[in-house]
N, C-alpha and C. Protein backbone atom coordinates (compact mmCIF):
# COMPACT_ATOMS: atom_id res chain seq x y z
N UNK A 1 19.26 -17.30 27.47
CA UNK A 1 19.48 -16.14 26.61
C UNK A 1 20.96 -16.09 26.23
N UNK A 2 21.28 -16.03 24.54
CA UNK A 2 22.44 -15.90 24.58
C UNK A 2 23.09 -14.52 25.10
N UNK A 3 24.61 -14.07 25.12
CA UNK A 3 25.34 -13.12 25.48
C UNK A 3 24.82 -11.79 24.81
N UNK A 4 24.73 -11.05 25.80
CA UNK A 4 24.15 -9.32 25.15
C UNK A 4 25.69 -8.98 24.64
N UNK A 5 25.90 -8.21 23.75
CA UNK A 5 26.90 -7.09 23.60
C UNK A 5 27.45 -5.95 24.52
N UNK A 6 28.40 -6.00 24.46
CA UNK A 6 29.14 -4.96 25.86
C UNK A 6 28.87 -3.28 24.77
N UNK A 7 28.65 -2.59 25.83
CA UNK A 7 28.64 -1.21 25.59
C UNK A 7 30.25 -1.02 24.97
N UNK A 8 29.77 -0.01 23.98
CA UNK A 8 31.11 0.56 22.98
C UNK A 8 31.16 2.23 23.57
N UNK A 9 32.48 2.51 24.19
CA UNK A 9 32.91 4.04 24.57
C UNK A 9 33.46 4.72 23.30
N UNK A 10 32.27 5.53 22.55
CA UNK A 10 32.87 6.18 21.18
C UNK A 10 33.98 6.45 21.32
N UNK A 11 34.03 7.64 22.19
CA UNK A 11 35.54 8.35 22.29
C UNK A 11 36.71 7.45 22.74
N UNK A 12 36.62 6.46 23.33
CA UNK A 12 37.88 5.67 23.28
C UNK A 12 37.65 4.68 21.86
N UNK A 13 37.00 3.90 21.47
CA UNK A 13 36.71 3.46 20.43
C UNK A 13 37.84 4.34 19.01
N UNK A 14 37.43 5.98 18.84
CA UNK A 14 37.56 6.76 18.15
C UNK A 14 39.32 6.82 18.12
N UNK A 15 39.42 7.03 19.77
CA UNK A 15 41.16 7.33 19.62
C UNK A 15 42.07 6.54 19.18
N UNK A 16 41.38 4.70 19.26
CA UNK A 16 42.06 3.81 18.80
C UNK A 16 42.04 3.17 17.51
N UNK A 17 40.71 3.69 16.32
CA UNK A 17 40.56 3.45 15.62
C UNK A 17 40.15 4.36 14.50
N UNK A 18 40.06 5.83 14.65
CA UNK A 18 39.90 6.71 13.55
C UNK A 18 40.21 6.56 12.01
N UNK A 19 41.44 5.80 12.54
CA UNK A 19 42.01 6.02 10.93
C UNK A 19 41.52 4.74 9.91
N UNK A 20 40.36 3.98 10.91
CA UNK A 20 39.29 2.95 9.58
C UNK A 20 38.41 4.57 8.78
N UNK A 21 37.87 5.37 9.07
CA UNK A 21 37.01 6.14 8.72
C UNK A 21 37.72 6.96 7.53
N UNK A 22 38.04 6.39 6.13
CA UNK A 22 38.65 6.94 5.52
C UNK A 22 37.86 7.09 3.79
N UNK A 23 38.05 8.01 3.48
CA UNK A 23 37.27 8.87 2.22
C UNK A 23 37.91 7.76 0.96
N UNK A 24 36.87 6.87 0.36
CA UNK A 24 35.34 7.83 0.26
C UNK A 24 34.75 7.90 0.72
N UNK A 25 34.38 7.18 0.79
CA UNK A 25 32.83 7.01 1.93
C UNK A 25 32.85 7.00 3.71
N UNK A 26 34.08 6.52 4.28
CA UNK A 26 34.80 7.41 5.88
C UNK A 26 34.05 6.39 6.36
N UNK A 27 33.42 5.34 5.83
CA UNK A 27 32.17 4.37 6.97
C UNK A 27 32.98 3.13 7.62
N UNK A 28 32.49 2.58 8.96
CA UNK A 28 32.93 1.79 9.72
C UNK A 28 31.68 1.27 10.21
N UNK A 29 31.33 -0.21 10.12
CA UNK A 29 30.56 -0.79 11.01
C UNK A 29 30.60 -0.68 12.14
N UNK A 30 30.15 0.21 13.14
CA UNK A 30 30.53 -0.50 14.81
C UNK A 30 29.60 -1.23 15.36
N UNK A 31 28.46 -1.81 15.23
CA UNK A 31 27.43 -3.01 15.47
C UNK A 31 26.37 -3.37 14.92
N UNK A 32 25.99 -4.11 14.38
CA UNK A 32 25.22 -5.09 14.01
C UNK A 32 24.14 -5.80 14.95
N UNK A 33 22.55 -5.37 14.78
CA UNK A 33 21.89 -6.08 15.62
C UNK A 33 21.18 -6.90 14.66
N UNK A 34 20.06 -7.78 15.07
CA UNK A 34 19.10 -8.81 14.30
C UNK A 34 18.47 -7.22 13.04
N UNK A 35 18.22 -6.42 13.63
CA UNK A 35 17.74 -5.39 12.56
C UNK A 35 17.84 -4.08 12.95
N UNK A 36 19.10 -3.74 13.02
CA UNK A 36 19.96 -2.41 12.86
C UNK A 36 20.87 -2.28 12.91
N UNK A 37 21.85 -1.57 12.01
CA UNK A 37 22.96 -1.32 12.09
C UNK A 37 23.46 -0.04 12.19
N UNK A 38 25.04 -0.25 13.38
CA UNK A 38 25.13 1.60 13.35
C UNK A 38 26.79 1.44 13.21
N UNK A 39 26.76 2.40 12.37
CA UNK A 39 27.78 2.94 12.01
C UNK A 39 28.50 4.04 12.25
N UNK A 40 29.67 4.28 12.28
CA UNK A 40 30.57 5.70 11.99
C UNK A 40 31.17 6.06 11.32
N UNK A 41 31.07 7.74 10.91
CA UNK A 41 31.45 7.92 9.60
C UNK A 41 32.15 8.91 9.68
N UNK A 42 33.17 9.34 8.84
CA UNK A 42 34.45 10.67 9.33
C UNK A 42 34.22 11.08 7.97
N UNK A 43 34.90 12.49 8.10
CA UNK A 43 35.27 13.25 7.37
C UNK A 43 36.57 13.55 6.99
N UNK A 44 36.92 13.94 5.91
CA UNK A 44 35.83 14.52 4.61
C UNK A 44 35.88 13.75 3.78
N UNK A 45 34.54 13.99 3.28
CA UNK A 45 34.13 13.52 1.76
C UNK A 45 34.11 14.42 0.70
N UNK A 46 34.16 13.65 -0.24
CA UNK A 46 33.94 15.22 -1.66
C UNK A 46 32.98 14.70 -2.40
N UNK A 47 32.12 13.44 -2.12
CA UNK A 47 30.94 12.39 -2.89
C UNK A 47 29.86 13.72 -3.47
N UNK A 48 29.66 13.12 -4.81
CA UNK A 48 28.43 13.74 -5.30
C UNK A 48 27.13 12.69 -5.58
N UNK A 49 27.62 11.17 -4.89
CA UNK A 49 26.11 10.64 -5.48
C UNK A 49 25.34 10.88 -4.14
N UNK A 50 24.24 10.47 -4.70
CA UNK A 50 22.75 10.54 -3.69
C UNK A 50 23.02 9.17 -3.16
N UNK A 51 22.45 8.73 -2.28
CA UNK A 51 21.84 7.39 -1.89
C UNK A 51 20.97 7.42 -1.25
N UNK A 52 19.90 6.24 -2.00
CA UNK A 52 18.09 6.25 -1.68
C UNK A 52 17.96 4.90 -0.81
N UNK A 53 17.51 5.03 0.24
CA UNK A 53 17.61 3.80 0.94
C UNK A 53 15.90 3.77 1.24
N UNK A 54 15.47 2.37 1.57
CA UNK A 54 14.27 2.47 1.08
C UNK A 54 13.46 2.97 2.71
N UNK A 55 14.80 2.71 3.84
CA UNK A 55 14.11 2.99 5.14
C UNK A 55 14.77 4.17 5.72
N UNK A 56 14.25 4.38 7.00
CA UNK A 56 14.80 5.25 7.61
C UNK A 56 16.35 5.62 7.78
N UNK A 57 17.11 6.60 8.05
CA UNK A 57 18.17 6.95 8.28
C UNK A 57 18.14 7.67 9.47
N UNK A 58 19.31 7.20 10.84
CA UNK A 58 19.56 7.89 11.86
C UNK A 58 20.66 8.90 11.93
N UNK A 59 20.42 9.71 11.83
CA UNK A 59 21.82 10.85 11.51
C UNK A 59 22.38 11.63 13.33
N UNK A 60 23.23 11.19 14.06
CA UNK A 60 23.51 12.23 14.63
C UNK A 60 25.41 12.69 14.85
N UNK A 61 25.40 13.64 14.76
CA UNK A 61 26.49 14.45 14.65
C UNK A 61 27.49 14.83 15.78
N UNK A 62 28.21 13.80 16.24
CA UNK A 62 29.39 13.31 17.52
C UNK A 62 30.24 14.24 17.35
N UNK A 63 31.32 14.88 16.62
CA UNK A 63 32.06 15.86 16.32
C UNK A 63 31.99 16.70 15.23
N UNK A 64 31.76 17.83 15.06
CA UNK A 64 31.94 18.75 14.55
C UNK A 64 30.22 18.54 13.63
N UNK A 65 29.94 19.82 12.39
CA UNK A 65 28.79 19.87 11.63
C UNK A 65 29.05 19.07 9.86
N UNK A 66 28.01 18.64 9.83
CA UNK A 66 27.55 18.15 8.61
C UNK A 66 26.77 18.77 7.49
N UNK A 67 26.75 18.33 6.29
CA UNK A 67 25.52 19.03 5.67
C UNK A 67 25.15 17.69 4.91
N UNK A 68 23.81 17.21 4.97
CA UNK A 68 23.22 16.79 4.45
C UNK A 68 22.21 17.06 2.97
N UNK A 69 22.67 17.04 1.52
CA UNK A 69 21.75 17.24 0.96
C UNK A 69 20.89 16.40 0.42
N UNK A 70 19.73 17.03 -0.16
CA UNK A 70 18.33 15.96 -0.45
C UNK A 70 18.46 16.71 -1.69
N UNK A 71 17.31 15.70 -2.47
CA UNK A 71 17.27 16.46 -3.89
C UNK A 71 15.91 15.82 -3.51
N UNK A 72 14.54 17.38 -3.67
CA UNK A 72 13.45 16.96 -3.15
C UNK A 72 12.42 18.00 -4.37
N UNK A 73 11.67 17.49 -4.92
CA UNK A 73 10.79 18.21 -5.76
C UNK A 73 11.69 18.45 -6.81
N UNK A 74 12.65 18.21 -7.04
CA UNK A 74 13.11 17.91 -8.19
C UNK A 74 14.46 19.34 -8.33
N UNK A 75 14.35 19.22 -6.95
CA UNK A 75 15.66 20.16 -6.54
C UNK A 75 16.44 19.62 -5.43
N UNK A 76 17.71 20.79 -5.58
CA UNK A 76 19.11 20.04 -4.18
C UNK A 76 18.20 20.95 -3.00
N UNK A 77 18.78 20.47 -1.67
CA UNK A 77 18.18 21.26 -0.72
C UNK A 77 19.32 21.03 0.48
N UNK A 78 20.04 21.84 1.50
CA UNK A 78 20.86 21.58 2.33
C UNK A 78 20.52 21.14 4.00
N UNK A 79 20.28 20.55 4.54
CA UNK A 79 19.91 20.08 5.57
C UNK A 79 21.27 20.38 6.53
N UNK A 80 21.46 20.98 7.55
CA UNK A 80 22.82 21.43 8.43
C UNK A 80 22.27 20.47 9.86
N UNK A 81 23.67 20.02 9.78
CA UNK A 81 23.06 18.91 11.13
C UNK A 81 24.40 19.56 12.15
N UNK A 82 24.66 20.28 13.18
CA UNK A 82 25.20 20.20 14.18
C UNK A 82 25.75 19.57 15.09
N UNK A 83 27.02 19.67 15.58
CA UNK A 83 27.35 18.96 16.31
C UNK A 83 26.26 19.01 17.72
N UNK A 84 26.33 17.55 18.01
CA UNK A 84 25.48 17.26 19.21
C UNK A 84 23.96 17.14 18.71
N UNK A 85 23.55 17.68 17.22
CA UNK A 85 22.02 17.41 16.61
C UNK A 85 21.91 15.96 15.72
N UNK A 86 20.99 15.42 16.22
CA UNK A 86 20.32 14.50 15.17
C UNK A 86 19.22 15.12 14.33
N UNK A 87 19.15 13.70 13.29
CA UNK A 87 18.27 13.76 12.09
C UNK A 87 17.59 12.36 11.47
N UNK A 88 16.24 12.48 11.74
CA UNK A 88 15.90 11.15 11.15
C UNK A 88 15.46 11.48 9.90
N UNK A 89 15.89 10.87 8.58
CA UNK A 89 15.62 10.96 7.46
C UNK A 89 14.91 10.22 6.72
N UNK A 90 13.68 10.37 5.93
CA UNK A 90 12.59 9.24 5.74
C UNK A 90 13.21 8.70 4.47
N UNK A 91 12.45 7.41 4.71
CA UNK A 91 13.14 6.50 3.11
C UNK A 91 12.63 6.98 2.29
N UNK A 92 13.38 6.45 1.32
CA UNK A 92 13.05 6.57 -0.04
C UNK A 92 13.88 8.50 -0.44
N UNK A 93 14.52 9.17 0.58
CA UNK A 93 15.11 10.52 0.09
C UNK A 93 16.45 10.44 -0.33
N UNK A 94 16.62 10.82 -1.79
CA UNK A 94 18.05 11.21 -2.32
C UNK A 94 18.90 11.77 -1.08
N UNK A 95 19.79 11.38 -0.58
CA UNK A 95 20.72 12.12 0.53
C UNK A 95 22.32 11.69 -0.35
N UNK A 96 22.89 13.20 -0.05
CA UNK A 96 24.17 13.07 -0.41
C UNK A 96 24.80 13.86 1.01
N UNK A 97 25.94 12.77 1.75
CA UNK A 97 26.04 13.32 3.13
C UNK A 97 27.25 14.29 2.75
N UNK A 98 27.58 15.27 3.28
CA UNK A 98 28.89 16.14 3.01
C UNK A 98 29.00 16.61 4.40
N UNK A 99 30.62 15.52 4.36
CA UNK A 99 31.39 15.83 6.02
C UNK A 99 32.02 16.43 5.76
N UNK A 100 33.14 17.05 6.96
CA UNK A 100 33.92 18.06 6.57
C UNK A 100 35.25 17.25 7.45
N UNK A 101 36.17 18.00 7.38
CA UNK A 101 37.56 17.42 8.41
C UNK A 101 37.90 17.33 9.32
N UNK A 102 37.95 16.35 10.01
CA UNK A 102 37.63 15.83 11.34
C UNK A 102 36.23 16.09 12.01
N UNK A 103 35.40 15.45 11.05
CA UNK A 103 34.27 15.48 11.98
C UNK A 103 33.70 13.49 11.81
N UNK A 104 33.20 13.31 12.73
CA UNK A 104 32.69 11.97 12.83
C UNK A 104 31.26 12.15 13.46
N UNK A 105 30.37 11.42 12.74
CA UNK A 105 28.89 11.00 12.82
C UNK A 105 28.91 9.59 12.84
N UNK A 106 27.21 9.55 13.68
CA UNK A 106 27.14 8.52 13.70
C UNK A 106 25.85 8.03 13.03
N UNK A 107 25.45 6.98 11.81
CA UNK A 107 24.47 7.00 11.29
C UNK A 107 23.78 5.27 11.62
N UNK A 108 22.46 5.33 12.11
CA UNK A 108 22.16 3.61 12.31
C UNK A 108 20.45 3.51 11.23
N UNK A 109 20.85 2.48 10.47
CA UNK A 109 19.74 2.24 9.92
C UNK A 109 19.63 1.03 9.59
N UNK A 110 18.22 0.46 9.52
CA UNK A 110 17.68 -0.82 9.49
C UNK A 110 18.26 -1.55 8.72
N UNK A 111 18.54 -2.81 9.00
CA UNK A 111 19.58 -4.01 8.05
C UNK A 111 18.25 -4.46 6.80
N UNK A 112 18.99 -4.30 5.61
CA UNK A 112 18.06 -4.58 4.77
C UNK A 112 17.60 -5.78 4.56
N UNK A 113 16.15 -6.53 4.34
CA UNK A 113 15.24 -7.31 4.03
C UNK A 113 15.92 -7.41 2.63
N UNK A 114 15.90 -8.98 2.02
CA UNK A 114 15.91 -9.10 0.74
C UNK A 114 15.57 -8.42 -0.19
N UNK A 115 13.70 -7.87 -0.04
CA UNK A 115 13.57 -7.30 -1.14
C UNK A 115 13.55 -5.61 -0.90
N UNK A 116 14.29 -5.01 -0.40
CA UNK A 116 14.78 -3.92 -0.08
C UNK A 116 15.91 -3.56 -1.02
N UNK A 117 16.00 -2.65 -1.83
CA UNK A 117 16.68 -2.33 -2.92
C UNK A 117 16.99 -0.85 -2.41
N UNK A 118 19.24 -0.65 -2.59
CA UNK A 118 19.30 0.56 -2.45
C UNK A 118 19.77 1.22 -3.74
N UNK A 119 19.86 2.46 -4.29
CA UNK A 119 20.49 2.98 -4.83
C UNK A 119 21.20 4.03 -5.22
N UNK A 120 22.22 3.89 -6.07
CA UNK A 120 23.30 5.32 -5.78
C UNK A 120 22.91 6.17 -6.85
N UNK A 121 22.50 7.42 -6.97
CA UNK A 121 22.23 8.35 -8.26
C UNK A 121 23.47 9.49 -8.38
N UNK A 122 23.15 10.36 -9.80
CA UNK A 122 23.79 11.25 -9.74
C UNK A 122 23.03 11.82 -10.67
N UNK A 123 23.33 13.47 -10.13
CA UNK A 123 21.96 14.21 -10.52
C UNK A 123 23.32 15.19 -11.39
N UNK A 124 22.51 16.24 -12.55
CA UNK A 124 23.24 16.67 -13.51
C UNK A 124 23.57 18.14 -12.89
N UNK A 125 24.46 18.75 -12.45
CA UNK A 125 24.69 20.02 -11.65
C UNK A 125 23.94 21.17 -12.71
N UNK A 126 23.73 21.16 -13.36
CA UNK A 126 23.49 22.07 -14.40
C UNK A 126 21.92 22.11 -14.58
N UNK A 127 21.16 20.65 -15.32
CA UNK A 127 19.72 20.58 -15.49
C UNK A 127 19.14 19.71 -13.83
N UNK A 128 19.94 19.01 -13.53
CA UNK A 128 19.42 18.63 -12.45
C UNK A 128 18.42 17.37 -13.06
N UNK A 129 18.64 16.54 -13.77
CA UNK A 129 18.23 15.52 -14.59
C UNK A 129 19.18 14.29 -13.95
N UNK A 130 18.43 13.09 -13.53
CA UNK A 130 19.16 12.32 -12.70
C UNK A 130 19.95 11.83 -14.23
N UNK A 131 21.41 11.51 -14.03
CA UNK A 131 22.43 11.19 -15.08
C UNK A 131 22.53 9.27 -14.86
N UNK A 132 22.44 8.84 -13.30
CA UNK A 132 22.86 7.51 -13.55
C UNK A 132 22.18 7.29 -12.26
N UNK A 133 22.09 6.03 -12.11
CA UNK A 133 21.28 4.91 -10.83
C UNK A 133 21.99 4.09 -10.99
N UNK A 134 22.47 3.23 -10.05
CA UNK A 134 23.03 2.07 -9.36
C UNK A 134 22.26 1.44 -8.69
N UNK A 135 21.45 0.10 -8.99
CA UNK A 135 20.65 -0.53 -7.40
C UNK A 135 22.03 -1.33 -6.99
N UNK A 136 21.45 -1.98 -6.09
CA UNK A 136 22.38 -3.06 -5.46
C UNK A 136 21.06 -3.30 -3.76
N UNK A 137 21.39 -4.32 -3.55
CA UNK A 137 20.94 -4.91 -2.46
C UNK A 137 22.03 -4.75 -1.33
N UNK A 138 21.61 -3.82 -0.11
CA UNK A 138 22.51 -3.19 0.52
C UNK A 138 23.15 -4.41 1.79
N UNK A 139 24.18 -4.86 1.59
CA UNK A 139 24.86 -5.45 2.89
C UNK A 139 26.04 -4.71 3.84
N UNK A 140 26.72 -4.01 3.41
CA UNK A 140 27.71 -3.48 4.20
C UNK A 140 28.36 -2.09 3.03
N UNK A 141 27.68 -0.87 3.29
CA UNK A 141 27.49 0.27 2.72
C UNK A 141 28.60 1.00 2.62
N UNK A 142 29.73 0.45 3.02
CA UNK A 142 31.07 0.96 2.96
C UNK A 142 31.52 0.39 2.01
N UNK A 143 31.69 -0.62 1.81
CA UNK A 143 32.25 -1.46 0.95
C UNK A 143 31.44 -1.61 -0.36
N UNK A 144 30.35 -1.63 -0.38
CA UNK A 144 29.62 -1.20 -1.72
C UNK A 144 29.72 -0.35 -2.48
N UNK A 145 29.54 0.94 -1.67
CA UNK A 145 29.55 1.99 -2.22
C UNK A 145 31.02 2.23 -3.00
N UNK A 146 32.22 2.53 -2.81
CA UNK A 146 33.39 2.53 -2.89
C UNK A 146 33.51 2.47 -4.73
N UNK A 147 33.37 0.75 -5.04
CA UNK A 147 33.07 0.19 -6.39
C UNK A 147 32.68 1.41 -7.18
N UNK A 148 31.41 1.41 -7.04
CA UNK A 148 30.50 2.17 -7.81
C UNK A 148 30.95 3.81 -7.91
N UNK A 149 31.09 4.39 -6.89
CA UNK A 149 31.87 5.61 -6.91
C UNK A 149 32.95 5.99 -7.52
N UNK A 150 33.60 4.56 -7.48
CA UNK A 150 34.90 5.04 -8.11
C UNK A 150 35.08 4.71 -9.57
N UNK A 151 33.46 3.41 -9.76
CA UNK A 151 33.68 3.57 -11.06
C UNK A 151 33.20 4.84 -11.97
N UNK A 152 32.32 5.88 -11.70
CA UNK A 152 31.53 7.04 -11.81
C UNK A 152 32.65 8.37 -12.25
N UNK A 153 33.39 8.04 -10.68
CA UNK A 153 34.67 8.78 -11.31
C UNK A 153 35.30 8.87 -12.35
N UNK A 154 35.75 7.52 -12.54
CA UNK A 154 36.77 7.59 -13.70
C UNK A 154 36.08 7.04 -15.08
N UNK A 155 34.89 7.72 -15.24
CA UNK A 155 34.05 7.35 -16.42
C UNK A 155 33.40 8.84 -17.25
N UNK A 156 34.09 9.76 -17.86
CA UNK A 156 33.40 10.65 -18.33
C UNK A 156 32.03 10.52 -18.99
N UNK A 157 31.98 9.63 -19.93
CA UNK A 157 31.02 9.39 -20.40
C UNK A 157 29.47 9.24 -19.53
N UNK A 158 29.75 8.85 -18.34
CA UNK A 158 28.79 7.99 -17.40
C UNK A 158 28.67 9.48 -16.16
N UNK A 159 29.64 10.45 -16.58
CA UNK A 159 29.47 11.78 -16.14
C UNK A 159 28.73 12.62 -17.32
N UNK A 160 28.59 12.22 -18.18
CA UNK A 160 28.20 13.46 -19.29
C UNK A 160 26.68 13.42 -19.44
N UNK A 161 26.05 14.52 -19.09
CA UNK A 161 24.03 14.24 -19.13
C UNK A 161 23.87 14.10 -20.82
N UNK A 162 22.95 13.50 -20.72
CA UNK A 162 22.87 13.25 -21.64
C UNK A 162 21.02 14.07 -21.86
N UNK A 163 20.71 15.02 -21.58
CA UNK A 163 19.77 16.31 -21.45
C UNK A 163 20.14 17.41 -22.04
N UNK A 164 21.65 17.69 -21.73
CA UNK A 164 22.15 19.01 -21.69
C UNK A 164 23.61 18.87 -21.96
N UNK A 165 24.34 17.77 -22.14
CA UNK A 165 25.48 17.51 -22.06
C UNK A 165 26.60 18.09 -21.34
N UNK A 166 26.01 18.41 -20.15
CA UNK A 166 27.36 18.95 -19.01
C UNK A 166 27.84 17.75 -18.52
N UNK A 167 29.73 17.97 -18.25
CA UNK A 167 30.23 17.00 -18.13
C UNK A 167 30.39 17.53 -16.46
N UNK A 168 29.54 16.18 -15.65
CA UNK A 168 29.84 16.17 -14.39
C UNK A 168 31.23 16.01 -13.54
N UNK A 169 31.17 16.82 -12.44
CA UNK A 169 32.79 16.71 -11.79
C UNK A 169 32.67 15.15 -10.94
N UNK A 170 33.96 14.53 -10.51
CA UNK A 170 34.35 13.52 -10.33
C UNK A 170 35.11 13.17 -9.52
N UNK A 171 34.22 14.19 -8.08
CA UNK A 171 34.94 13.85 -6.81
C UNK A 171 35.42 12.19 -5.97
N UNK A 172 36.37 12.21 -5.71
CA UNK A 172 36.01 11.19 -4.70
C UNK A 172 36.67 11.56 -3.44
């Protein structure tokens, strides 16, 4: 049998490395198995896209509270995750995570299969008409995401619905 992986001590982990967990997206790989990956994620964010992943999501909340929103029936909805609470979130749900300052979560979800497709949306604050989709084939969700976010940002046009023509805000 090859070598198992040594146990990771968050909180020492955290004191020596916090400052990878940085906005936009605050994400850090901390392990990699044959099929799961878990991550940590800090706060704050100011993200307005969704991301639809096609599997499960492990949400639990190491320091301080979160809010998780879904956009479900064709509305936003706030999901409050607590410090010390988890959340398993089923695939295929719009989630837009909103951390706050100094808080760190920890999220582990299944390493994607080839034909596993994720994507980033953005919904219109006003009609609530999805404005844009991003797929991409998900390998390392920190680093993906980033691109795309920041190209969203600095794109009015690619902010403007085209339903109702409200020009979306352009957090990052």
């Amino acid at each position: 049998m090859s070598k198992l992986p040594s146990p990771l001590h968050l909180a020492k982990w955290l004191s020596e490395n916090e400052d990878k967990l940085q906005p936009p997206i605050g994400n850090y790989m901390l392990q990699v198995g044959q099929g799961t990956q878990v991550m940590a994620v800090g706060g704050p964010n100011a993200r307005t896209d969704f991301h639809v992943n096609e599997t499960e999501e492990w949400f639990y909340q190491y320091r301080g509270n979160m809010t998780l929103r879904v956009f479900v029936d064709g509305d936003f909805k706030d999901i409050n995750i607590d410090e010390g609470e988890m959340y398993l979130l089923p695939g295929n749900v719009p989630h837009s995570p909103i951390r706050y300052a100094n808080t760190v979560g920890i999220v582990i979800e299944k390493i994607r299969e080839p034909h596993h497709i994720d994507r980033l949306r953005w919904y219109c604050k006003n009609c609530k008409s999805m404005i844009v989709e991003e797929s991409f084939h998900c390998v390392d969700l920190g680093s993906q995401l980033k691109p795309i976010v920041e190209r969203y940002a600095n794109d009015e046009a690619m902010r403007t619905c085209k339903e109702c023509g409200t020009v979306n805000e352009a957090k990052l």
